[in-house]
C-alpha atoms as a PDB file:
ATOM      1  CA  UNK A   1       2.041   7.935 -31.302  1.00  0.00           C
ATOM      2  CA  UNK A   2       1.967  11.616 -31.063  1.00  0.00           C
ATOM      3  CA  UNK A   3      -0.393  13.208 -28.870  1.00  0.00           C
ATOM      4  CA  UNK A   4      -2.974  14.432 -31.135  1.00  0.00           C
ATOM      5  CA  UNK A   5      -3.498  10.652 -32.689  1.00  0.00           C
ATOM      6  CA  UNK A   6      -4.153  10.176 -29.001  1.00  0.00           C
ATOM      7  CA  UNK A   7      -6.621  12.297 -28.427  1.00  0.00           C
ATOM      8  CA  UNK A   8      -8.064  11.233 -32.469  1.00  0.00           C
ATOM      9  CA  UNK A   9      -7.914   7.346 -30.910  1.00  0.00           C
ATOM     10  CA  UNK A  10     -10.754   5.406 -30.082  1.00  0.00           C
ATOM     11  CA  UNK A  11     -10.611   3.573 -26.545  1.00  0.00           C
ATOM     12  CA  UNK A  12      -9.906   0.349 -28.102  1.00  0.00           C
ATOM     13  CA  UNK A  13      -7.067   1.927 -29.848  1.00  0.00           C
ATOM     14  CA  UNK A  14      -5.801   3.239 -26.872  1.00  0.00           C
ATOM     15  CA  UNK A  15      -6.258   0.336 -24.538  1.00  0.00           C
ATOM     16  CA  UNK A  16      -4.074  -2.001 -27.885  1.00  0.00           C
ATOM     17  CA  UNK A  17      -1.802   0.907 -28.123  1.00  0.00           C
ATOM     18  CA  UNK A  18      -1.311   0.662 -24.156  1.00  0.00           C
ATOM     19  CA  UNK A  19      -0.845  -3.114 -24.614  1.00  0.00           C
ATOM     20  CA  UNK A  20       1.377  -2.969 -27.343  1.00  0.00           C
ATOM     21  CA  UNK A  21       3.827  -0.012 -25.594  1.00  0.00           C
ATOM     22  CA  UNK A  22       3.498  -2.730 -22.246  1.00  0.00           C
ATOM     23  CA  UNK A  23       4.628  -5.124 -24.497  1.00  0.00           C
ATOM     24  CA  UNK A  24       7.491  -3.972 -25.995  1.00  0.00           C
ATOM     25  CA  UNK A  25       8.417  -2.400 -22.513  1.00  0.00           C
ATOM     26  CA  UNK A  26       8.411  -5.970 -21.307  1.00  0.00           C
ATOM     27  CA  UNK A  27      11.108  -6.891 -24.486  1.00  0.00           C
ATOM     28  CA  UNK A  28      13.378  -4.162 -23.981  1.00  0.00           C
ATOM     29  CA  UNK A  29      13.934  -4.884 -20.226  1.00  0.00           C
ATOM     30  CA  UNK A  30      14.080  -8.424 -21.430  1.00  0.00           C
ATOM     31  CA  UNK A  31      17.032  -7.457 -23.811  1.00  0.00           C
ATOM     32  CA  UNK A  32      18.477  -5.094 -21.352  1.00  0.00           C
ATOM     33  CA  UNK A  33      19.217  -7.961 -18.723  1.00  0.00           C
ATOM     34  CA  UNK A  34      20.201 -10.116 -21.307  1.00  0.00           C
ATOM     35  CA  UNK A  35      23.015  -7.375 -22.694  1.00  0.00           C
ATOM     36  CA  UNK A  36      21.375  -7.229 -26.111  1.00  0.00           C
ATOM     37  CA  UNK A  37      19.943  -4.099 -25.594  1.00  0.00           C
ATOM     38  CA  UNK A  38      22.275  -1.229 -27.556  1.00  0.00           C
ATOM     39  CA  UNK A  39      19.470   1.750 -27.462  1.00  0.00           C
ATOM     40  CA  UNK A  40      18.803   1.539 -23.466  1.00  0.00           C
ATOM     41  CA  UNK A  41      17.261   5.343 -24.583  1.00  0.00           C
ATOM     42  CA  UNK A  42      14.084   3.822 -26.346  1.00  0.00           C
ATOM     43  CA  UNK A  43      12.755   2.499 -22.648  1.00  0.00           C
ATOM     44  CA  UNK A  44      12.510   5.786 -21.538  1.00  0.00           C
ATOM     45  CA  UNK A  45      10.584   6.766 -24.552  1.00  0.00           C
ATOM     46  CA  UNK A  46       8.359   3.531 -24.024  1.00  0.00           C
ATOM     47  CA  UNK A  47       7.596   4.785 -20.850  1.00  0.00           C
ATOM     48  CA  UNK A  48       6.434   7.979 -21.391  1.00  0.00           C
ATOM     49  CA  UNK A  49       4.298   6.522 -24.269  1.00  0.00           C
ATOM     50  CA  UNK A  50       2.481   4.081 -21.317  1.00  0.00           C
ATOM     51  CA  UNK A  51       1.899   7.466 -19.252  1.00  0.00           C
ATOM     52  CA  UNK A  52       1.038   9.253 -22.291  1.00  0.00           C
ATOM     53  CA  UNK A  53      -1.754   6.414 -22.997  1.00  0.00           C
ATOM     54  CA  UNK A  54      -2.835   6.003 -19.248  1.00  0.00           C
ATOM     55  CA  UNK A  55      -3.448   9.768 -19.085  1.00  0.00           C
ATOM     56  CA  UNK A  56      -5.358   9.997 -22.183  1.00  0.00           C
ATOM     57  CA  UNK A  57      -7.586   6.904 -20.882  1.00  0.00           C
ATOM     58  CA  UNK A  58      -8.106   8.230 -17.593  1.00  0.00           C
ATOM     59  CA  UNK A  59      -9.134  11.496 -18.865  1.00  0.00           C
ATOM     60  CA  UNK A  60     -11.716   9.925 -20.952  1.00  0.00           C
ATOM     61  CA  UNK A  61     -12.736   8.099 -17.834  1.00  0.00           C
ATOM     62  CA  UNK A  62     -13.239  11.652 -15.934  1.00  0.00           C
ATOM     63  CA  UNK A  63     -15.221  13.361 -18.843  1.00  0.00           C
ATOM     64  CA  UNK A  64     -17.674  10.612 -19.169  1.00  0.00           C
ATOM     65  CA  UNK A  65     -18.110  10.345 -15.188  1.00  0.00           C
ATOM     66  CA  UNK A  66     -18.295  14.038 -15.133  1.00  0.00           C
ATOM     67  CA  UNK A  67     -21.087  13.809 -17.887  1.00  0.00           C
ATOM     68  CA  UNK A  68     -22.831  11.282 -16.390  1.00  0.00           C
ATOM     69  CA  UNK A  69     -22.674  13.130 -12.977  1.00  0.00           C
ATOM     70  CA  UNK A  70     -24.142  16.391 -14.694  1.00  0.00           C
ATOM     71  CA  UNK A  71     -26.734  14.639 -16.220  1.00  0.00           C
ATOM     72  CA  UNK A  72     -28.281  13.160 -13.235  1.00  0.00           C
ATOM     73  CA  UNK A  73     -27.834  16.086 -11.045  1.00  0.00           C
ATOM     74  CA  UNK A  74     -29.447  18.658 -13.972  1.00  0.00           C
ATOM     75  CA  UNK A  75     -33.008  18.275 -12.796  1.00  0.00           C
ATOM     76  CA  UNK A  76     -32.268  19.036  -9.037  1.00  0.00           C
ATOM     77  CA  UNK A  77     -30.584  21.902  -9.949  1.00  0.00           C
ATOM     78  CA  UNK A  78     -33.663  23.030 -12.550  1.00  0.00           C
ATOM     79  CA  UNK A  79     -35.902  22.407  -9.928  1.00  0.00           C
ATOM     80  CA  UNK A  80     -34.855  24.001  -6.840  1.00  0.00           C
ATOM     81  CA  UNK A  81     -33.829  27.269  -9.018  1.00  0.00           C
ATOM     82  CA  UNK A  82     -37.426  27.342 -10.571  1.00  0.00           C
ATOM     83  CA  UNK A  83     -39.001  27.275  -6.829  1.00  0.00           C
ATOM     84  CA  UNK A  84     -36.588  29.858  -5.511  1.00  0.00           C
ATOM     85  CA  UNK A  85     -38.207  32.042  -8.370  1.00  0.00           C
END
């Protein structure tokens, strides 16, 4: 997945996406012990695509707690400004 489709993904695509890169992660090392592995290249590329999908996730997670921090500590912030006034 490239990383605008990531950024275009739902969460539940990601977190399948994440599962499915996992997955085939878990096959590939699977294949590599067992010597039928001829691409050993492609787990590095698996990899990156589980970082790729953690980050993406993760910065979801910090937008929405950064939202939901701003939105509780708006009326504070209105408040004490309008008394300074």
């Amino acid at each position: 997945m490239a990383d605008n489709k990531l950024t275009e993904a739902s969460h539940a695509g990601l977190v399948n996406g994440l599962a499915d890169a996992k997955r085939e992660l878990f096959n590939l090392r699977f294949q590599l012990a067992t010597g039928q592995l001829e691409n050993t290249e492609r787990i590095k590329l698996v990899k990156k695509d589980i970082a790729r999908h953690n980050t993406e996730i993760r910065a979801r997670e910090i937008a929405a707690a950064e939202a939901a921090a701003g939105q509780t500590q708006e009326p504070a912030q209105v408040g004490s400004t309008e008394g300074e006034s």
